[in-house]
C-alpha atoms as a PDB file:
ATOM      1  CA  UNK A   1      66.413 146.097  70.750  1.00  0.00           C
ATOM      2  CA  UNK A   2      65.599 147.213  66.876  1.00  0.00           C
ATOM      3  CA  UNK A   3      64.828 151.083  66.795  1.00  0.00           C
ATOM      4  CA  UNK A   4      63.828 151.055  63.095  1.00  0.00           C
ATOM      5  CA  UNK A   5      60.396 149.602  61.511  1.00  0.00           C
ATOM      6  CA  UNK A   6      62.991 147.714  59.520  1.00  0.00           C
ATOM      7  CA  UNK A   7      65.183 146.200  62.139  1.00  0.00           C
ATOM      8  CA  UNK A   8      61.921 145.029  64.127  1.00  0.00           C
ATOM      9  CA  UNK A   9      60.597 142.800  61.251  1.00  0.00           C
ATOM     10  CA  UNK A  10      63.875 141.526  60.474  1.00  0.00           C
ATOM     11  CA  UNK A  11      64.577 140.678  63.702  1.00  0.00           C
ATOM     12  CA  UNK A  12      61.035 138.617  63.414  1.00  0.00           C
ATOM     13  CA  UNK A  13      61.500 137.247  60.217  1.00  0.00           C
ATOM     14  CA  UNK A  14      65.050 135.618  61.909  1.00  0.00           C
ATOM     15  CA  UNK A  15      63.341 134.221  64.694  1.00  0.00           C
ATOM     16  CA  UNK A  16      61.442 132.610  62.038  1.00  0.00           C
ATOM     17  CA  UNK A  17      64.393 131.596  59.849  1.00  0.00           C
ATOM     18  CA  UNK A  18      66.082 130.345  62.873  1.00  0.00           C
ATOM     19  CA  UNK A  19      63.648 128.111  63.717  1.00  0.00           C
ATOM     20  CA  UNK A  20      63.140 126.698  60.324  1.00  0.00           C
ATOM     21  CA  UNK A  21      67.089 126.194  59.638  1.00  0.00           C
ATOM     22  CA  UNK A  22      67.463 124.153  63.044  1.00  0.00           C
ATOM     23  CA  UNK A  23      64.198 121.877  62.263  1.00  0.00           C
ATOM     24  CA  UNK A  24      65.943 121.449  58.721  1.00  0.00           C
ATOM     25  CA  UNK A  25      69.527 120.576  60.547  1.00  0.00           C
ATOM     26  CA  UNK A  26      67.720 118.444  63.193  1.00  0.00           C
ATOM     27  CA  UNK A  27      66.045 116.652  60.086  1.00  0.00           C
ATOM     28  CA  UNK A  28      69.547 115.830  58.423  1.00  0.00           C
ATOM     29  CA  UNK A  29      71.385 114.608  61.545  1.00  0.00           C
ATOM     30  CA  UNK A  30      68.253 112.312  62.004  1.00  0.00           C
ATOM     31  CA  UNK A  31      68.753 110.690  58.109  1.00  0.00           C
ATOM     32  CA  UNK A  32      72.583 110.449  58.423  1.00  0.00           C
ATOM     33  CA  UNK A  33      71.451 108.433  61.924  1.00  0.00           C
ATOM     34  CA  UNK A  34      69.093 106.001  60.185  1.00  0.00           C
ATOM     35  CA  UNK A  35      72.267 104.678  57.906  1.00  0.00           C
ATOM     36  CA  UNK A  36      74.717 104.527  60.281  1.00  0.00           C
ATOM     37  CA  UNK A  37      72.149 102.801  62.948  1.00  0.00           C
ATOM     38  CA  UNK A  38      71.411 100.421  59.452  1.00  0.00           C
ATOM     39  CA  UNK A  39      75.143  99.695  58.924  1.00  0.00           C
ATOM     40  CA  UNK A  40      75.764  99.399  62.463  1.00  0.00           C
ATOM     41  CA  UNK A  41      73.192  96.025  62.044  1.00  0.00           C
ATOM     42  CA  UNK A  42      75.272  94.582  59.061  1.00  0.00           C
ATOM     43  CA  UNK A  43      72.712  94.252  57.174  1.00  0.00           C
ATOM     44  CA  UNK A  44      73.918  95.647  53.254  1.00  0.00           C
ATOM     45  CA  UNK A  45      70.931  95.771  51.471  1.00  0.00           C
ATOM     46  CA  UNK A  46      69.388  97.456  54.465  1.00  0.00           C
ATOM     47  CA  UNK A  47      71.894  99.842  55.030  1.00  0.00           C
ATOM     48  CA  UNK A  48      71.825 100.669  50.782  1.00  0.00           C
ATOM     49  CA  UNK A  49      67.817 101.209  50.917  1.00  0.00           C
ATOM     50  CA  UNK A  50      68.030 103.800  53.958  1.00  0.00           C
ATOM     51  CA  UNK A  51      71.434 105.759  51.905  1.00  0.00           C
ATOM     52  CA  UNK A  52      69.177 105.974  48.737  1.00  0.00           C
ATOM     53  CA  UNK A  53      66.022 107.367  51.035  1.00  0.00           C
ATOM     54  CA  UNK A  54      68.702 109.838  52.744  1.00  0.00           C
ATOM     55  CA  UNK A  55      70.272 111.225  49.767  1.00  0.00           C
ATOM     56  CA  UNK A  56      67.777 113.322  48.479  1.00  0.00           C
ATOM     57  CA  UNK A  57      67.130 114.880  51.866  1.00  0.00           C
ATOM     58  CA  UNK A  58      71.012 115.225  52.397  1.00  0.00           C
ATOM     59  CA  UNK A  59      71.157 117.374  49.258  1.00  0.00           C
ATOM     60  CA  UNK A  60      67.909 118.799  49.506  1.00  0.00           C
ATOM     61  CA  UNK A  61      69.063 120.909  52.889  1.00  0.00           C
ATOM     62  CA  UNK A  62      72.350 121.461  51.322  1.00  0.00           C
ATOM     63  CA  UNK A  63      70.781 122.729  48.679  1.00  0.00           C
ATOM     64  CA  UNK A  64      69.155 125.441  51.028  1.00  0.00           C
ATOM     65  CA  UNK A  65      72.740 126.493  52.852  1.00  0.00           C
ATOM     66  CA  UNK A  66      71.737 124.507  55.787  1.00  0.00           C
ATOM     67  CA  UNK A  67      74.795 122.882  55.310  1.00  0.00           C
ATOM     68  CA  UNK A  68      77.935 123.655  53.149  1.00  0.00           C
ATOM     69  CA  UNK A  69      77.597 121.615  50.355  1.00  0.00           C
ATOM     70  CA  UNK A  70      81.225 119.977  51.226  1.00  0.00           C
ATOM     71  CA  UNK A  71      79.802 118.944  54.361  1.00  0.00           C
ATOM     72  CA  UNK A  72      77.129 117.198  52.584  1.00  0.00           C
ATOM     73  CA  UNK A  73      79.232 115.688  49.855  1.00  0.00           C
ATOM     74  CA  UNK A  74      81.604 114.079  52.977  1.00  0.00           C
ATOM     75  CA  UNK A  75      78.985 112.858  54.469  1.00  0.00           C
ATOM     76  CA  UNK A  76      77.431 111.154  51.446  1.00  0.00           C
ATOM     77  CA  UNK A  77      81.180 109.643  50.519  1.00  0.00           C
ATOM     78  CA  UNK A  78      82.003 108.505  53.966  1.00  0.00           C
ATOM     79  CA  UNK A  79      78.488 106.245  54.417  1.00  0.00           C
ATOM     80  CA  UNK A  80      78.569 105.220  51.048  1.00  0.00           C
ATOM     81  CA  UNK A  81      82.395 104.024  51.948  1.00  0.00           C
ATOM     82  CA  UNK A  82      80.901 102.340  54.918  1.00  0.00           C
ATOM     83  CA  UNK A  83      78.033 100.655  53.148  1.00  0.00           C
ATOM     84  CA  UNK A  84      80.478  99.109  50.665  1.00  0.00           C
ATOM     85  CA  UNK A  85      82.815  97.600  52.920  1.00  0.00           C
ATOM     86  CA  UNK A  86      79.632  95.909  54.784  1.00  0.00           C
ATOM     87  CA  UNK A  87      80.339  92.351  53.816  1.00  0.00           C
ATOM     88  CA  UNK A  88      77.418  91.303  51.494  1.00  0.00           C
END
């Protein structure tokens, strides 16, 4: 346990953190879902509408360290790969 005034609030302020950074995580796994559940249907123009809703969240928690922003960027390229080879 924290001795210091110091070490007591920063061990709050992670519990905090912690739980803000997995709601956040839980939030981008949830996007990357909706497009591949919409290519998984076949449907292109489906599957391009959900990727341009996603994107900004995708970067946004990136943005934050969430995520390394490679992680992010692979993600992005590898459903937008997807989405393009859906047959139109």
């Amino acid at each position: 346990m924290a001795n210091s005034a110091q070490a007591r609030k920063r061990a709050r302020q992670a519990v905090n953190q912690r739980a803000r950074n997995m709601s956040l995580r839980s939030e981008l796994r949830t996007a990357i879902k909706r497009i591949r559940k919409a290519i998984a249907t076949g449907d292109k123009t489906t599957a391009q509408q959900e990727f341009q809703n996603s994107v900004g969240t995708i970067d946004r928690i990136a943005d934050k360290n969430i995520v390394h922003k490679n992680k992010a960027a692979r993600d992005k390229s590898r459903l937008s790969a997807a989405i393009k080879s859906l047959a139109a």
